[in-house]
Protein backbone atom coordinates (compact mmCIF):
# COMPACT_ATOMS: atom_id res chain seq x y z
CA UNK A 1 -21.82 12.50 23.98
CA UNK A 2 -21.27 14.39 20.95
CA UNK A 3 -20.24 12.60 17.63
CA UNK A 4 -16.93 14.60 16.73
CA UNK A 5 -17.30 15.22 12.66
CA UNK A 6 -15.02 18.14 12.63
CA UNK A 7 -11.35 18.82 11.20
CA UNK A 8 -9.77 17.22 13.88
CA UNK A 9 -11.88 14.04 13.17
CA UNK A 10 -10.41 14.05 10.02
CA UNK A 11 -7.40 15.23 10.97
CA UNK A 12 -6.95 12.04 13.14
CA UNK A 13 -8.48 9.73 10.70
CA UNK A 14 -5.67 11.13 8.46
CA UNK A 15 -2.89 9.97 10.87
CA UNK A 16 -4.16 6.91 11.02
CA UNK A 17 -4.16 6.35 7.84
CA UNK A 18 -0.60 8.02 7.06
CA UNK A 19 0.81 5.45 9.75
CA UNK A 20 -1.19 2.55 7.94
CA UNK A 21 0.26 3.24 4.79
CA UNK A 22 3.69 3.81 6.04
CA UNK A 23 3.57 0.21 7.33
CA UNK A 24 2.40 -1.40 4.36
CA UNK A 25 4.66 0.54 1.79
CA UNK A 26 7.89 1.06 4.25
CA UNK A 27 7.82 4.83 4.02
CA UNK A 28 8.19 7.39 6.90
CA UNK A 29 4.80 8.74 8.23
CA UNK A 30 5.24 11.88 6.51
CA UNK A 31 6.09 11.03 3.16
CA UNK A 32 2.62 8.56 3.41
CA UNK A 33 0.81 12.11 4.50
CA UNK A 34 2.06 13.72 1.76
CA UNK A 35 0.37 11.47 -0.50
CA UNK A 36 -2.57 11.72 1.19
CA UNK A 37 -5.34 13.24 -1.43
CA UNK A 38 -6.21 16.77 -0.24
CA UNK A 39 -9.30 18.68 -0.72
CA UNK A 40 -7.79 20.13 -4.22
CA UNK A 41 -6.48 17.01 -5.31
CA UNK A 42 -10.20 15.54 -4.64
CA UNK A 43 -11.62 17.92 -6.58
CA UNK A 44 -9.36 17.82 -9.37
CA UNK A 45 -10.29 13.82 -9.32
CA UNK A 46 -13.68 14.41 -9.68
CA UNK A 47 -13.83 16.92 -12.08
CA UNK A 48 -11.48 14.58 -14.43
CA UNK A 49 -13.39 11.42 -13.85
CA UNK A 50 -16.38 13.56 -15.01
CA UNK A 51 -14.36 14.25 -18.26
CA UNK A 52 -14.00 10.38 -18.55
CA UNK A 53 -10.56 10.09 -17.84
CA UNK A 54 -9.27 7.59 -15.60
CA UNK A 55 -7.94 8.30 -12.21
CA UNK A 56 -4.07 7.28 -11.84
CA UNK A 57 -4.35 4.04 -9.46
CA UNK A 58 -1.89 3.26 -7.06
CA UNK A 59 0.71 0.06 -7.49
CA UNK A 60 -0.91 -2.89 -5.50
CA UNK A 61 1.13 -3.59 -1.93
CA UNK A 62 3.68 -6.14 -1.53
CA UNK A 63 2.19 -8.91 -0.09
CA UNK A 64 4.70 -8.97 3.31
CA UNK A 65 4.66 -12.76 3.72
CA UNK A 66 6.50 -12.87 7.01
CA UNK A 67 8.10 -10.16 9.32
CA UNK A 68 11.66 -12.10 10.19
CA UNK A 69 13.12 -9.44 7.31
């Protein structure tokens, strides 16, 4: 069986992640893959973290203490 490292790996590990975050922060899918970091955006990270500046960090997630809301 071949390991699949490819875009659609990525692509689906993406998803995942978009639907993830769109449970925790009670957005729709696509506005959670929209703030996905891209390749770009990655790059842009790195190169200011190299400059020393810090990297904008996300608010921390409401805590959802039961799901009767």
């Amino acid at each position: 069986m071949r390991l699949r490292h490819g875009p659609a790996r990525r692509r689906r590990r993406a998803a995942k992640h978009a639907h993830r975050e769109a449970i925790r922060y009670g957005v729709t899918r696509r506005e959670a893959a929209e703030r996905e970091p891209t390749s770009a955006r990655l790059d842009a990270n790195r190169a200011r973290q190299q400059r020393g500046e810090r990297c904008a960090t996300r608010p921390p997630a409401p805590r959802i203490t039961s799901r009767a809301d």
